[in-house]
Protein backbone atom coordinates (compact mmCIF):
# COMPACT_ATOMS: atom_id res chain seq x y z
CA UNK A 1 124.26 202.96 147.99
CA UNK A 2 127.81 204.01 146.44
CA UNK A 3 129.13 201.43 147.78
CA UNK A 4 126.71 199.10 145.21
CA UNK A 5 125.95 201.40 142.44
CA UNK A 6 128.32 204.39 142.29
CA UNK A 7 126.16 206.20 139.80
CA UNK A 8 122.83 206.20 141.94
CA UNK A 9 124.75 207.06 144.84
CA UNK A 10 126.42 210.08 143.30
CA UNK A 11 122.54 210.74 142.19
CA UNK A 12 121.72 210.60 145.65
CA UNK A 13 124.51 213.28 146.85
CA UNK A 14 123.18 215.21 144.10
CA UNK A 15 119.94 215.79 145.00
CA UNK A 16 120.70 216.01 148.69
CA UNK A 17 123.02 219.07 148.04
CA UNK A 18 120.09 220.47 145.74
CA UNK A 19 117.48 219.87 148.68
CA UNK A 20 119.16 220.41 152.28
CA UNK A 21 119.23 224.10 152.32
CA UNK A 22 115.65 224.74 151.50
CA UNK A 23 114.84 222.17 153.88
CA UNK A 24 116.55 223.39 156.77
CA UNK A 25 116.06 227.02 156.11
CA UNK A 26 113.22 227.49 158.53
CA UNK A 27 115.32 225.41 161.69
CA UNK A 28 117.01 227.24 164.39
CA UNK A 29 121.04 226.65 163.71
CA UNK A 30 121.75 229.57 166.90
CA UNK A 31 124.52 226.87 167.96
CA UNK A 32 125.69 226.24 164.53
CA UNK A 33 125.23 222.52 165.25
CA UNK A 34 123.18 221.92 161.96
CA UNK A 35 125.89 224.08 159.95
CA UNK A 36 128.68 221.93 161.49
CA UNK A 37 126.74 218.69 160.13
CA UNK A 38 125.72 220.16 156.47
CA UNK A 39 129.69 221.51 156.22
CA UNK A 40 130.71 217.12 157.12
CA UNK A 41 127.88 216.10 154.56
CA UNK A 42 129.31 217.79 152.08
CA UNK A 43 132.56 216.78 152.50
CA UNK A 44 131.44 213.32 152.24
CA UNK A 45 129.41 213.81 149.60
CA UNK A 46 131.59 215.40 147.14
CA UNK A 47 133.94 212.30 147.05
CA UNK A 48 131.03 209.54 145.81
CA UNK A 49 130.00 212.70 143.02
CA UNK A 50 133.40 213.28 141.99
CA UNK A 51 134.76 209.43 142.22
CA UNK A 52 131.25 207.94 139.79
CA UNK A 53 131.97 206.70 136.74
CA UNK A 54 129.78 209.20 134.71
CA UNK A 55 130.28 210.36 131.09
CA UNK A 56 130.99 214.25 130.91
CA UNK A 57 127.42 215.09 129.42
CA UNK A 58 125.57 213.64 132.99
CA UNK A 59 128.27 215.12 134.91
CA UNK A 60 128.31 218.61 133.86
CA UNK A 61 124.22 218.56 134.03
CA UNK A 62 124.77 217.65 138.07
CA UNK A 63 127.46 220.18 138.03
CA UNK A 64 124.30 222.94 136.85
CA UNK A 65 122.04 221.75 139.19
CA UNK A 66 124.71 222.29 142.14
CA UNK A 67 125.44 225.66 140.94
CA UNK A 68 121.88 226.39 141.03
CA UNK A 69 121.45 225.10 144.66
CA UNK A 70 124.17 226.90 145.12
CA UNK A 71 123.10 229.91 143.97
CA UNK A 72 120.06 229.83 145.79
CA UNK A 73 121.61 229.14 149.15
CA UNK A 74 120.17 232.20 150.78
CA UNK A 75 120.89 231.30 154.64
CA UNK A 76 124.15 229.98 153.78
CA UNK A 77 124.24 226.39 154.42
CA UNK A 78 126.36 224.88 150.92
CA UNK A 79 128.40 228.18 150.90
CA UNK A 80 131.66 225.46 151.32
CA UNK A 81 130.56 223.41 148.15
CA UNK A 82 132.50 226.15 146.04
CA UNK A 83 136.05 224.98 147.51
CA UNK A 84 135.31 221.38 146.46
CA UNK A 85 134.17 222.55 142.65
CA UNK A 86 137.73 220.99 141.20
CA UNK A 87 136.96 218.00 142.72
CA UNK A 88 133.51 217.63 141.33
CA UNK A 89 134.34 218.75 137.61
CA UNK A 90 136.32 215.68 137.85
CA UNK A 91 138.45 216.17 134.87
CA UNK A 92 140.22 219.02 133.21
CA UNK A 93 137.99 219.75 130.99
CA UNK A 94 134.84 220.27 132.84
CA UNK A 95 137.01 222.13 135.32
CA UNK A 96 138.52 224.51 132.61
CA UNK A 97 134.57 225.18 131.12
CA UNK A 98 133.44 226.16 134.71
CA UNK A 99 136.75 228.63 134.73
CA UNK A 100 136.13 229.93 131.21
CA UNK A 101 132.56 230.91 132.17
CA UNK A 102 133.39 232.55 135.58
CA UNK A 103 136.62 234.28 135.37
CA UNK A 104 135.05 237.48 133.10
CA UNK A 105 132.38 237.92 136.01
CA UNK A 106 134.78 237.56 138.64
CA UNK A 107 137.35 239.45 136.66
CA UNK A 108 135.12 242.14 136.43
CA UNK A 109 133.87 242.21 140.37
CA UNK A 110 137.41 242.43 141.24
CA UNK A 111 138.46 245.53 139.01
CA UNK A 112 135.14 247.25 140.12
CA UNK A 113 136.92 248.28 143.67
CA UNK A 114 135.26 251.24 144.64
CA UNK A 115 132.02 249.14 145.37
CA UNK A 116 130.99 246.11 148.10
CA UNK A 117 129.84 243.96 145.20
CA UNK A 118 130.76 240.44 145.98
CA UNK A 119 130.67 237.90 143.16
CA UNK A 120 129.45 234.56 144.79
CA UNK A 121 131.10 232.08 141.93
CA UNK A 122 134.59 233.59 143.40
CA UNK A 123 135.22 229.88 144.65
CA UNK A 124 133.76 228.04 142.35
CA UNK A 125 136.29 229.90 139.72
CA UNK A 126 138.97 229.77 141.77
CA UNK A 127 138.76 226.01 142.35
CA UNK A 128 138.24 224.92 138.54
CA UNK A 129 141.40 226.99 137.51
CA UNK A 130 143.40 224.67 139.96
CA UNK A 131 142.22 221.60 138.72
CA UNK A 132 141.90 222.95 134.86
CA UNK A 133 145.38 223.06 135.49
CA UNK A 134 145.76 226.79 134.68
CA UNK A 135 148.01 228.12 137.19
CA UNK A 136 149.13 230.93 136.01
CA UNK A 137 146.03 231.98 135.25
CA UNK A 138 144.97 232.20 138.80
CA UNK A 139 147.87 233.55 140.11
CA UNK A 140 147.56 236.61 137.74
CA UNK A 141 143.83 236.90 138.14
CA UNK A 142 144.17 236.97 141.99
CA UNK A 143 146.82 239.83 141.63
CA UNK A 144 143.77 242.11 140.89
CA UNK A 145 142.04 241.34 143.88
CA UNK A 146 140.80 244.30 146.06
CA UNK A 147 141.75 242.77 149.20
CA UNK A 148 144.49 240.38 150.85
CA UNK A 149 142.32 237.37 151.71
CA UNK A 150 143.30 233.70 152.44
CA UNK A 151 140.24 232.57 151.19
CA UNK A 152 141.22 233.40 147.36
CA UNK A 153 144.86 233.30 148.01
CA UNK A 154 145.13 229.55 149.33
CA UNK A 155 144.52 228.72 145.78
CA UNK A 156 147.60 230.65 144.70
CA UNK A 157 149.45 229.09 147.27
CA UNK A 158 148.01 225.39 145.96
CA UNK A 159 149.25 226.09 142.38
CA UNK A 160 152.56 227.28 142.81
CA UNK A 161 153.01 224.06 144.96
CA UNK A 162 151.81 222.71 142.34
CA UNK A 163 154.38 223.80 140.20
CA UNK A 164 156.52 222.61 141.91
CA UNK A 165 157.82 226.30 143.71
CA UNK A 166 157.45 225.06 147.34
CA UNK A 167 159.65 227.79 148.43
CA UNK A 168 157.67 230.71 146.63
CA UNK A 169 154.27 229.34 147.67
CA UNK A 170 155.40 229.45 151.08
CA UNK A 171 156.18 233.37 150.61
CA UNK A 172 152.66 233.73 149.13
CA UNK A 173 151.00 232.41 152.31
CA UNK A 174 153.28 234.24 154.54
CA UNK A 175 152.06 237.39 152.63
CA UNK A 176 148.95 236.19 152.87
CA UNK A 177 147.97 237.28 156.58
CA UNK A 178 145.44 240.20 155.94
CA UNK A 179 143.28 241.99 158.13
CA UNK A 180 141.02 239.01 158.70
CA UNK A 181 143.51 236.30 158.02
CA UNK A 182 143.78 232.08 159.13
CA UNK A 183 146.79 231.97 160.99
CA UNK A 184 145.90 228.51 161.72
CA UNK A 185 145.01 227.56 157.98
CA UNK A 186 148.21 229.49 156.71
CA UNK A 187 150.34 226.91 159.06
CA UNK A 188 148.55 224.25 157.54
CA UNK A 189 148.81 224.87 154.63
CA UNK A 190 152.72 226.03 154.78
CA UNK A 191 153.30 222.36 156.99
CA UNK A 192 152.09 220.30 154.16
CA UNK A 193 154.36 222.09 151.70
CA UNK A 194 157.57 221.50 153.50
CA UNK A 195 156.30 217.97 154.59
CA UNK A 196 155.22 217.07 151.12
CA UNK A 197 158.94 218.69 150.23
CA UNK A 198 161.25 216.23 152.66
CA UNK A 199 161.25 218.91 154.86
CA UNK A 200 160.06 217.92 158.11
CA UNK A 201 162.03 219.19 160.54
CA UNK A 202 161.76 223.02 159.08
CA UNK A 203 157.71 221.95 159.43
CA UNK A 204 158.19 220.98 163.04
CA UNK A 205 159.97 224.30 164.02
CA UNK A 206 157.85 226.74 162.12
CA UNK A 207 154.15 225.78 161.69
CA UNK A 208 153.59 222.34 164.04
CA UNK A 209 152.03 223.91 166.98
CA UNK A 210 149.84 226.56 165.13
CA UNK A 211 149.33 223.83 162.03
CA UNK A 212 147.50 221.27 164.58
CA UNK A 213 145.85 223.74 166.77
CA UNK A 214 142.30 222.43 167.79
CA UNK A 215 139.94 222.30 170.72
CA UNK A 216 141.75 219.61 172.84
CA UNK A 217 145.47 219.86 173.61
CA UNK A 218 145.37 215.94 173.36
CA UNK A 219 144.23 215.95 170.09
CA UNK A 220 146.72 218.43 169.28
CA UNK A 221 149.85 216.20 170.59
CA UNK A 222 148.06 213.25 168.70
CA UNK A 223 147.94 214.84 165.80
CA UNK A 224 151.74 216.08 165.82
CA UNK A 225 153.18 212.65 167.14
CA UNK A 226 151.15 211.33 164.06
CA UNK A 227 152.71 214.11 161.49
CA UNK A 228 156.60 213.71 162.68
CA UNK A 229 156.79 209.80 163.66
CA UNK A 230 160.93 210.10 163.67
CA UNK A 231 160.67 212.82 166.20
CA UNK A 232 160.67 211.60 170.21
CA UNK A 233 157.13 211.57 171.78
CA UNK A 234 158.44 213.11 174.85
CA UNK A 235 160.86 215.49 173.31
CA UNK A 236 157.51 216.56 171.32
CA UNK A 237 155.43 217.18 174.34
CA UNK A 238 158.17 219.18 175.97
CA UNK A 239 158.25 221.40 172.98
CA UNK A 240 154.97 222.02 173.17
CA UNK A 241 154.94 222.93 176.93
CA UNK A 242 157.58 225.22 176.56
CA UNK A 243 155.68 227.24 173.84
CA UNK A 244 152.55 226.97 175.86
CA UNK A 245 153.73 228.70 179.22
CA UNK A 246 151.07 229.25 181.79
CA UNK A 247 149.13 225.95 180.45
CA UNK A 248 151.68 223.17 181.95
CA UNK A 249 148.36 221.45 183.67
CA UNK A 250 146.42 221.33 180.25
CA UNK A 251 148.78 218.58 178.93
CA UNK A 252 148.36 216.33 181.78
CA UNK A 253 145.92 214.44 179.49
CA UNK A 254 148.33 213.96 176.77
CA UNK A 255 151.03 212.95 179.07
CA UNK A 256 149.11 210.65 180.78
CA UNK A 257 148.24 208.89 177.41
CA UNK A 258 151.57 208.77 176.28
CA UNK A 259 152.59 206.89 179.79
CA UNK A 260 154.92 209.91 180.84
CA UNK A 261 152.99 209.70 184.30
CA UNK A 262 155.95 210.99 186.08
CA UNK A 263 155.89 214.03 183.61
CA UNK A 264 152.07 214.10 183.89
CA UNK A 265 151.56 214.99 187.70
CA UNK A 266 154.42 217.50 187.15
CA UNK A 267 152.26 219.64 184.98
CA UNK A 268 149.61 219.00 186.91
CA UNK A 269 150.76 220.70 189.49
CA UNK A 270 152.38 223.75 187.73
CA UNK A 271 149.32 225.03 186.70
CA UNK A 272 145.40 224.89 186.78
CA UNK A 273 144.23 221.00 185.63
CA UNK A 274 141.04 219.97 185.60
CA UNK A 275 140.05 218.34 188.81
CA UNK A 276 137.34 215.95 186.93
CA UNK A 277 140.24 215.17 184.61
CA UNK A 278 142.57 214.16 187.55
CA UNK A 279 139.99 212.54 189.51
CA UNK A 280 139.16 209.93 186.74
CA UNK A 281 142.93 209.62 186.27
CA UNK A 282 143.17 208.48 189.88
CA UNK A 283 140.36 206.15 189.51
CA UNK A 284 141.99 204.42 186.35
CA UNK A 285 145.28 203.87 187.93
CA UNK A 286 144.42 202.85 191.31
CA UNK A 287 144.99 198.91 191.10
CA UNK A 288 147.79 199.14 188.16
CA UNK A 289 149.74 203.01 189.69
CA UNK A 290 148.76 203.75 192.69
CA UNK A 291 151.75 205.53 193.60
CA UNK A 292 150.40 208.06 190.49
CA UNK A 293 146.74 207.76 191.48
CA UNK A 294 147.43 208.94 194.19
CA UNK A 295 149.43 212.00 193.14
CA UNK A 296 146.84 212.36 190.48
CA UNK A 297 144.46 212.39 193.38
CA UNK A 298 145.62 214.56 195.75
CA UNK A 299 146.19 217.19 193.02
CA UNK A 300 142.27 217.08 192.35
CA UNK A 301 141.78 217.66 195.68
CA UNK A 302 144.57 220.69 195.38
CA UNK A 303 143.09 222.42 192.46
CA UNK A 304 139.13 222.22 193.67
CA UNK A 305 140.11 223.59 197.03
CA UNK A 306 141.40 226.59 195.06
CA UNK A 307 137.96 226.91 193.40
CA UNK A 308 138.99 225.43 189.78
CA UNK A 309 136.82 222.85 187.91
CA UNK A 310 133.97 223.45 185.24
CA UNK A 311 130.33 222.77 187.47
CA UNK A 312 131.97 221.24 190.52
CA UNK A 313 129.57 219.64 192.88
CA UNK A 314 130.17 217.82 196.27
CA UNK A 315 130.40 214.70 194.64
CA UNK A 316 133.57 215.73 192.78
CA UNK A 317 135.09 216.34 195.75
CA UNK A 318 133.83 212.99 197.58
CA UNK A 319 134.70 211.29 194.25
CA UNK A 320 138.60 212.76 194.25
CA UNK A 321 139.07 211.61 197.76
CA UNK A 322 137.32 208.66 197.60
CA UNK A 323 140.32 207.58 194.55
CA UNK A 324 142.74 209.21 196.92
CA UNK A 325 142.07 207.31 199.43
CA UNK A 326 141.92 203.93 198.01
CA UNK A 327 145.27 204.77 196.17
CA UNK A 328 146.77 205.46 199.89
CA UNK A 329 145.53 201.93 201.39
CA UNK A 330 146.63 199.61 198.35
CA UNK A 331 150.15 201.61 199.77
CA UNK A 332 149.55 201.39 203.29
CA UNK A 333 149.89 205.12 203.71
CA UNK A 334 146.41 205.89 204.85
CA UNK A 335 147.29 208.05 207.72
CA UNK A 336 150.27 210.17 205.83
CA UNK A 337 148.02 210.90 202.79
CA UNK A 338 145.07 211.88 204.88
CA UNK A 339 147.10 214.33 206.94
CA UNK A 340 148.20 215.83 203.64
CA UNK A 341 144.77 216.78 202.64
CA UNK A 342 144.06 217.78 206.05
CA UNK A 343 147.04 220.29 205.34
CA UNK A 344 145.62 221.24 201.43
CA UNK A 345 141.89 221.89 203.40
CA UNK A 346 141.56 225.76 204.41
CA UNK A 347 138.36 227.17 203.96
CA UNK A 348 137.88 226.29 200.50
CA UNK A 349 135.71 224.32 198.52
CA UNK A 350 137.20 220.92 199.75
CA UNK A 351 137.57 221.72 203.51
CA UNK A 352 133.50 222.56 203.19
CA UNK A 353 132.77 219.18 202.08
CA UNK A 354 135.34 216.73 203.71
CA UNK A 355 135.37 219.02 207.18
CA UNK A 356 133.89 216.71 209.38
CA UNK A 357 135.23 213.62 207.50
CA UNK A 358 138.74 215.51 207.91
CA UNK A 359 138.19 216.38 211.52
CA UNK A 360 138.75 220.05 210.63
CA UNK A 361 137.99 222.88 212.92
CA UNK A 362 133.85 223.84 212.59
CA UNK A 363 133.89 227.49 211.35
């Protein structure tokens, strides 16, 4: 609807934000699944609010009916709204009213340090200063904070980049690590500084490995070759196996999709890879590699007969030889390759499977 009438759209957003806590305050979130989505919704959401084309009047009346969603959020499930409040004031302005009528309270909260009080506008506040444009503000306002927390202090760190003091905001997040600190956010946020600065090399040494940190160690290489395109692909995966010792095999994936395939069986083999991971590998490469489907193979076969794979059945390990195999005739090595896994085949998980198809010794 945005996409054809901006203002409805943003109306839309608006009362979506108002409604989805309530509504999903009585659903089991145990797996945080329904958190995760509400946490991308809003995200989205905030950028058709913020980018309508409303007069300041309608905009600062959706702005009251947020905060009092907000407010309300009891479970919490808009908690994150708060970081994008800059964003949604839209202008100065409405940003610097939001600021003028939250910085006493929070002011206050802050000075009070002898109790647990919590003031749950700290956010919201902290966000409008930024885009009110009152820096300094902020930075003296979070000086009186009781405790050393990212969470206030990123925006500290956003307005003296802001100011243009890239080296001082970097000193601000490095002081930033308290007791329950972001090391992960802190690298972020000091990479984009020096990036945004023409310093990209001083980004790559310092903060590119914790900056891009995430579940998959492929998406982390993606997401570094992406950040430093003058830097060497290769050179950039090396790096990052050398400050990863001990997980050599876990960027087999990311070598593979960057074609080192030579590379990729060599960390394969140095330490624990997935044998699914392998396995599929082999399957891929069999008519266009075979000479590295059937390393990729035979490595599979390696690391499930030392017991290593997430839910291994028997057909992982028919599946792995199966590849293997197929990789061996296309090379007319049939016999060679077969006598390897013979030799691989103990008593393990592998020999218990392939034993009679191996010709190995009944137990």
């Amino acid at each position: 609807m945005a996409r054809r009438d901006p203002l409805l759209g943003a109306d839309g957003a608006v009362l979506f934000l108002e409604k989805v806590s309530a509504a999903l305050e009585h659903v089991d979130s145990s797996s945080g699944a329904i958190g995760t989505a509400v946490n991308h919704a809003i995200a989205e959401l905030v950028s058709i609010i913020a980018k309508a084309p409303v007069d300041f009047g309608r905009r600062a009346k959706w702005l009251d009916r947020l905060w009092d969603a907000y407010i309300a959020d009891a479970i919490p499930y808009i908690e994150t709204l708060g970081d994008f409040w800059g964003e949604l004031c839209a202008t100065k302005e409405l940003a610097s009213v939001w600021a003028n009528n939250l910085i006493e309270p929070l002011r206050s909260t802050w000075r009070d340090r002898g109790t647990s009080s919590y003031f749950q506008g700290t956010a919201v506040c902290l966000s409008s200063l930024l885009a009110a444009g009152r820096y300094l503000e902020l930075l003296d306002i979070l000086e009186i904070a009781p405790f050393v927390c990212w969470a206030d202090r990123r925006w500290g760190v956003q307005a003296l980049a802001a100011m243009g003091k890239s080296a001082d905001a970097l000193r601000y997040a490095e002081a930033s690590r308290g007791l329950n600190d972001h090391p992960d956010a802190i690298a972020r946020a000091c990479e984009e500084i020096l990036l945004s600065s023409g310093r990209p090399e001083e980004a790559y040494e310092r903060y590119a490995l914790a900056a891009n940190r995430s579940g998959s160690y492929l998406t982390m290489y993606r997401a570094i070759v992406r950040k430093y395109p003058h830097r060497d692909p290769k050179r950039i995966l090396c790096d990052l196996v050398a400050r990863t010792p001990g997980d050599e095999g876990k960027w087999f994936a990311a070598a593979k999709e960057a074609g080192f395939l030579e590379l990729a069986i060599e960390l394969a083999k140095a330490s624990p890879c997935d044998p699914k991971t392998l396995t599929r590998a082999a399957r891929d490469f069999v008519e266009t590699n075979p000479v590295f489907a059937l390393e990729a193979g035979l490595t599979a076969l390696h690391w499930l007969e030392k017991g290593y794979g997430y839910e291994i059945t028997g057909a992982d390990v028919w599946a792995a030889y199966s590849n293997t195999m197929k990789a061996a005739e296309r090379l007319d090595r049939h016999d060679q390759v077969r006598d390897r896994i013979r030799a691989l085949a103990h008593k393990g998980f592998v020999a218990q499977i392939l034993g009679r198809q191996l010709g190995l010794p009944t137990p």
